[in-house]
C-alpha atoms as a PDB file:
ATOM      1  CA  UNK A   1     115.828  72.862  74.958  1.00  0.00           C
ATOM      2  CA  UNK A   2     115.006  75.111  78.196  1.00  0.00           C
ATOM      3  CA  UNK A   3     113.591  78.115  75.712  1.00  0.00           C
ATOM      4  CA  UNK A   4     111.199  75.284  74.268  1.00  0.00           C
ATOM      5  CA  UNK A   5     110.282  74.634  77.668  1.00  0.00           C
ATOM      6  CA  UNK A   6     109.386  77.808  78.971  1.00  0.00           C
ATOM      7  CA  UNK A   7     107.087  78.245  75.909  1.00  0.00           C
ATOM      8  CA  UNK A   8     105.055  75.075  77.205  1.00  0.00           C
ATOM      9  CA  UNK A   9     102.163  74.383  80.611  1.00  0.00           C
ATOM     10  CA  UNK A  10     103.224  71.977  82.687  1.00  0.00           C
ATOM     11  CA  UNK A  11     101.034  69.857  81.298  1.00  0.00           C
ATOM     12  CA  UNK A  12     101.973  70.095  77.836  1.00  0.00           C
ATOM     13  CA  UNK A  13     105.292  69.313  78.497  1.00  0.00           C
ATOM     14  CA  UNK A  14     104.031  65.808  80.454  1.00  0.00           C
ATOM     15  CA  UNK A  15     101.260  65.373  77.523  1.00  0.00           C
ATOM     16  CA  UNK A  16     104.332  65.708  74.773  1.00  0.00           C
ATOM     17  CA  UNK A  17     106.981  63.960  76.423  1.00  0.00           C
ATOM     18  CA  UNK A  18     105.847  61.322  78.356  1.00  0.00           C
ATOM     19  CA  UNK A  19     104.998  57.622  77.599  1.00  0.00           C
ATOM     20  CA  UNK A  20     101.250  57.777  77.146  1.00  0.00           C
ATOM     21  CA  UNK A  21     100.576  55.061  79.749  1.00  0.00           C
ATOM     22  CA  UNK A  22     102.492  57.036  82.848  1.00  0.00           C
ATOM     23  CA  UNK A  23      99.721  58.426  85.432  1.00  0.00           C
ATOM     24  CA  UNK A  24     100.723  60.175  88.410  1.00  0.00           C
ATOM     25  CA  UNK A  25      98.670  59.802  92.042  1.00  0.00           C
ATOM     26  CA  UNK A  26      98.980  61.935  95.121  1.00  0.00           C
ATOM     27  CA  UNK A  27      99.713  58.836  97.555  1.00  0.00           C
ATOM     28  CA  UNK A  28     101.970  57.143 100.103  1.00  0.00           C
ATOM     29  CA  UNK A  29     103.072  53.800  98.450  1.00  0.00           C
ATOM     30  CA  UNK A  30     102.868  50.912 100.046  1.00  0.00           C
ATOM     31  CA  UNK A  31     106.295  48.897 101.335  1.00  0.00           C
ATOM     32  CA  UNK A  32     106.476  46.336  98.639  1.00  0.00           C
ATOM     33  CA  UNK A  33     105.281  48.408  95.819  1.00  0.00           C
ATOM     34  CA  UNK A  34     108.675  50.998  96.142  1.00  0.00           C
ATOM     35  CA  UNK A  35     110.575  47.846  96.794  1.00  0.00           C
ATOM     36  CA  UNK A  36     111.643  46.194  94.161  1.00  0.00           C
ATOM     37  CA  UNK A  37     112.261  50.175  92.335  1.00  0.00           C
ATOM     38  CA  UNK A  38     115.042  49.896  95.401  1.00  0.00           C
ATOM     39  CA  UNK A  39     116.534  46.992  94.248  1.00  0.00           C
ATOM     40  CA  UNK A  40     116.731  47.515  90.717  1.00  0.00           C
ATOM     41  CA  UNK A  41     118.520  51.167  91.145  1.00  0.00           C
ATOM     42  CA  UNK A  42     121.273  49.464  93.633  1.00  0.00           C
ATOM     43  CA  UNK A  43     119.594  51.427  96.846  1.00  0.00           C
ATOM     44  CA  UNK A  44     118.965  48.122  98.391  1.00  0.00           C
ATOM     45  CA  UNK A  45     119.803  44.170  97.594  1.00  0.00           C
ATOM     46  CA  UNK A  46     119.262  40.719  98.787  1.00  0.00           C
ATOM     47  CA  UNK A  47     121.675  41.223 102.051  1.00  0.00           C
ATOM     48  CA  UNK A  48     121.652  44.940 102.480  1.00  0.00           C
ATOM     49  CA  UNK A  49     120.645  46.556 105.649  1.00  0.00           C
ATOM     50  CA  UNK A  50     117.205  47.842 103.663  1.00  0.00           C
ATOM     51  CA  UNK A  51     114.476  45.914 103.994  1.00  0.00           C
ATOM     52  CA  UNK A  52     110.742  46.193 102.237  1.00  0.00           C
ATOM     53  CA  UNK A  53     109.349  46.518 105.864  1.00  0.00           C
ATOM     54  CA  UNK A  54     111.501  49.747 106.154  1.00  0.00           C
ATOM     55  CA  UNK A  55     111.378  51.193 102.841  1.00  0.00           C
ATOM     56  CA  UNK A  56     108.832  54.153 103.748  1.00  0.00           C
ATOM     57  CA  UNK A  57     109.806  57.116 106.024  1.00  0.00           C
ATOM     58  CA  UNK A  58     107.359  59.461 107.719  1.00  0.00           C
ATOM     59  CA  UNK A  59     105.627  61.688 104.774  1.00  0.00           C
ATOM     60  CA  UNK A  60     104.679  64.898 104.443  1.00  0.00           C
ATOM     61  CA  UNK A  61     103.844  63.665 100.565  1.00  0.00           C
ATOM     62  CA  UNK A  62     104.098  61.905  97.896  1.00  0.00           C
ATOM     63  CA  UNK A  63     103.876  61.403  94.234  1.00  0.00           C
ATOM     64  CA  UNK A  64     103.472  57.971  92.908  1.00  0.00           C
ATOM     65  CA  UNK A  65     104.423  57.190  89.171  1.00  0.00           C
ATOM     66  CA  UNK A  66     102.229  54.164  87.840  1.00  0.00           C
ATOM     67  CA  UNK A  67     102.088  52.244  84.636  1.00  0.00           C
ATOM     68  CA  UNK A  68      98.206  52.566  83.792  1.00  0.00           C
ATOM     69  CA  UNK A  69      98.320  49.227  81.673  1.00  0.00           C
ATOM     70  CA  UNK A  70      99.736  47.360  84.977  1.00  0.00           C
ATOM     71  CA  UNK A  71      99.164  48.872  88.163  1.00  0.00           C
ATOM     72  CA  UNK A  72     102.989  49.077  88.514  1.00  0.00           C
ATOM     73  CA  UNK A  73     104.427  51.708  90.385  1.00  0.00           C
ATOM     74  CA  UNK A  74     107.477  53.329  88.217  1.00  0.00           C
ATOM     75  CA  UNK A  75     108.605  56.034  90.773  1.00  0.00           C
ATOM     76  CA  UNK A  76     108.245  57.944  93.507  1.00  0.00           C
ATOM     77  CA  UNK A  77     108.712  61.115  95.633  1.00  0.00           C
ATOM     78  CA  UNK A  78     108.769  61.809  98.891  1.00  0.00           C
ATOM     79  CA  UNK A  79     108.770  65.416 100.791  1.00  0.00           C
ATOM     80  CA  UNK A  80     109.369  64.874 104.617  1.00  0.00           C
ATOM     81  CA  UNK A  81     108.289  67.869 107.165  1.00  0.00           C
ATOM     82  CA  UNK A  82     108.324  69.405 110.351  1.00  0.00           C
ATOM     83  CA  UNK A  83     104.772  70.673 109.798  1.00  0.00           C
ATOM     84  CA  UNK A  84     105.967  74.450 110.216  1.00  0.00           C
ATOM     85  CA  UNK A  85     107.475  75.341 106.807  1.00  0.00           C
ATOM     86  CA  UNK A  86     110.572  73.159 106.680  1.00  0.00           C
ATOM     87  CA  UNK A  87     110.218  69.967 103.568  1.00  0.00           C
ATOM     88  CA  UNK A  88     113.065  67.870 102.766  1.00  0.00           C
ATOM     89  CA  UNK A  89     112.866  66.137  99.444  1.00  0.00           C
ATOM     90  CA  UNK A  90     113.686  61.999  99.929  1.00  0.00           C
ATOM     91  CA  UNK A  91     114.123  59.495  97.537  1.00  0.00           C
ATOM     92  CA  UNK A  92     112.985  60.742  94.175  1.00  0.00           C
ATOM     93  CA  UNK A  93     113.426  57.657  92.117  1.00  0.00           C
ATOM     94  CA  UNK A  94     112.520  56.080  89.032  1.00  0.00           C
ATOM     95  CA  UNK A  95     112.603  52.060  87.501  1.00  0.00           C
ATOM     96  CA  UNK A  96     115.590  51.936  85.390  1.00  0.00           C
ATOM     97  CA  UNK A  97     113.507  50.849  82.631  1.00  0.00           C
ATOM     98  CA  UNK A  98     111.292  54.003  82.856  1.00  0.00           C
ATOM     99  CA  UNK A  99     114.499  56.207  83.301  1.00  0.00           C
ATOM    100  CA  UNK A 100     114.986  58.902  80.432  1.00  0.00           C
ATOM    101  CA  UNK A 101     111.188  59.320  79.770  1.00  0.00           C
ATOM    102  CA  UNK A 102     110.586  62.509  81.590  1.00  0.00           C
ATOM    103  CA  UNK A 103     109.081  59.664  84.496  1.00  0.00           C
ATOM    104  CA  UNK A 104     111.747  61.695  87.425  1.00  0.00           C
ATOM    105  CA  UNK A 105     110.956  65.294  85.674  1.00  0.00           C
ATOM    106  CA  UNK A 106     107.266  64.957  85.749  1.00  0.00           C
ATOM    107  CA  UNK A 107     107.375  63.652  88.875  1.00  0.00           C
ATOM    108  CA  UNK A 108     109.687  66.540  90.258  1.00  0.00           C
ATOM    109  CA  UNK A 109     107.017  68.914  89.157  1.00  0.00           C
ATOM    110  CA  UNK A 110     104.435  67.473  90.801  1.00  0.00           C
ATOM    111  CA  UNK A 111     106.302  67.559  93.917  1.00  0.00           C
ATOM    112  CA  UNK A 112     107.081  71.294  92.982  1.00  0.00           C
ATOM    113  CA  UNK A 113     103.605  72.194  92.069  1.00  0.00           C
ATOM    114  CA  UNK A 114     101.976  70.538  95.535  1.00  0.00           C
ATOM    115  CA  UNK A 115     104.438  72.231  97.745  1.00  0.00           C
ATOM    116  CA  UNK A 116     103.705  75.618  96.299  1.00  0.00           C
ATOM    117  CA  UNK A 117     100.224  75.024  96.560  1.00  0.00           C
ATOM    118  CA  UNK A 118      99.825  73.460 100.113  1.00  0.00           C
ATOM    119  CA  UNK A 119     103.250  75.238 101.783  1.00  0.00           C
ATOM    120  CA  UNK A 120     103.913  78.326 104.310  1.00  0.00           C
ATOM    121  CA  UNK A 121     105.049  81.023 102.129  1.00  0.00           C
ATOM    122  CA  UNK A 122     108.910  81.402 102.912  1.00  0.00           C
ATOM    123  CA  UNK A 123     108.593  77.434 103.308  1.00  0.00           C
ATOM    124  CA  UNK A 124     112.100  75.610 103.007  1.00  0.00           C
ATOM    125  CA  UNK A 125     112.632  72.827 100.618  1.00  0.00           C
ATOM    126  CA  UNK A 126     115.974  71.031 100.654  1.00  0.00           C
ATOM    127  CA  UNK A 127     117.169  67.891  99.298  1.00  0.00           C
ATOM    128  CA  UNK A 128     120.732  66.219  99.055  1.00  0.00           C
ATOM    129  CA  UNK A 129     122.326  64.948  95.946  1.00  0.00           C
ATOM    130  CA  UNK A 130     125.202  64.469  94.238  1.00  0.00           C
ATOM    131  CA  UNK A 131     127.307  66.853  91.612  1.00  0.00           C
ATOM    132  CA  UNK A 132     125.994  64.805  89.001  1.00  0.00           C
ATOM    133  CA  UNK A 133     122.219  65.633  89.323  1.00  0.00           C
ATOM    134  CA  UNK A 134     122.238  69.093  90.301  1.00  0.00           C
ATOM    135  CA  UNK A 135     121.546  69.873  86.557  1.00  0.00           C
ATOM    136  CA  UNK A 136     118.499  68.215  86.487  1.00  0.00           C
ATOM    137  CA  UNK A 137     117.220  69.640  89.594  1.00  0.00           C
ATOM    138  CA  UNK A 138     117.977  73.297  89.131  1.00  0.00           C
ATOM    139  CA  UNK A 139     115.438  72.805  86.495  1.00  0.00           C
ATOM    140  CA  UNK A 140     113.191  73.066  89.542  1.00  0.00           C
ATOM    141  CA  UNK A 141     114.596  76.130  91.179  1.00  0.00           C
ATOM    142  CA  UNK A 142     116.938  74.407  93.632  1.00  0.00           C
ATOM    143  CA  UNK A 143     120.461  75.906  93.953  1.00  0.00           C
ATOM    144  CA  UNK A 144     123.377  74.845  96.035  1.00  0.00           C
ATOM    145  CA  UNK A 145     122.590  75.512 100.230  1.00  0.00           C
ATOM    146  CA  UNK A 146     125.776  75.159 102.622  1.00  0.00           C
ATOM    147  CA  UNK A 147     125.136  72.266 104.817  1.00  0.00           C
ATOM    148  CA  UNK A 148     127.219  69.675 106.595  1.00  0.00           C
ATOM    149  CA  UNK A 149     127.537  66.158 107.027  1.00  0.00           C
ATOM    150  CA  UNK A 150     128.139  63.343 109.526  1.00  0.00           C
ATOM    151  CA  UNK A 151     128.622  59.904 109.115  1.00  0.00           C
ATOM    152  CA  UNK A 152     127.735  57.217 111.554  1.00  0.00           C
ATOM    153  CA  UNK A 153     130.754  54.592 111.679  1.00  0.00           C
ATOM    154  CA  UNK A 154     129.715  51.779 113.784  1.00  0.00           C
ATOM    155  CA  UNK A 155     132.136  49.971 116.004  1.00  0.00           C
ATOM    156  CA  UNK A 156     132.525  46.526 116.200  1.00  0.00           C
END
């Protein structure tokens, strides 16, 4: 499956593999539009300490996913930045119901392809995720980093 890959643009792979009514826009979405693609994945619920007034962070970028026969937006990427060659990837996510249909890898390479093409050369690009999806994103040249981690316990 990789070897057919690397035989295939970028945009043959999205033109083969993707449902036909996916388009992909260069834009900040708006609060309620990422919304209810939080809820539906589990990131935030009726209760949780996520509201739609704080669903966007500050953005370098992002890639929108939207359904062309709606207007709905699908998924979305984010790439946060210190404006001097440092991005950190946030949030790439996807609408269950548009999960496995290349939605998150098309949108990944978007992200990919911007960042090369509008980013300091040396530029860092780091994101955090789980064992479980490194797979899918060393498809896009990310490898593990050492890093560490803090949690935030509150008291009361």
């Amino acid at each position: 499956r990789i070897g057919q890959h690397a035989l295939l643009s970028d945009k043959e792979i999205i033109a083969k593999a993707l449902p036909a009514n996916i388009r992909f826009v260069h834009r900040v979405p708006a609060n309620h539009e990422v919304y209810p693609i939080l809820v539906a994945i589990g990131w935030a619920s009726h209760g949780s300490n996520i509201s739609e007034s704080e669903t966007s962070p500050v953005i370098a970028h992002a890639v929108v996913a939207e359904d062309s026969d709606t207007n709905e937006v699908v998924g979305v990427v984010y790439a946060l930045s210190d404006g001097d060659g440092f991005y950190y990837i946030k949030n790439m996510m996807v609408h269950p119901k548009w999960q496995h249909k290349r939605v998150g890898s098309a949108l990944m390479r978007e992200m990919v392809n911007w960042l090369e093409q509008n980013s300091k050369v040396d530029a860092s690009v780091y994101l955090h995720t789980g064992a479980n999806l490194s797979e899918f994103y060393s498809q896009f040249g990310f490898g593990p980093a050492f890093g560490m981690h803090r949690m935030i316990k509150k008291k009361g």
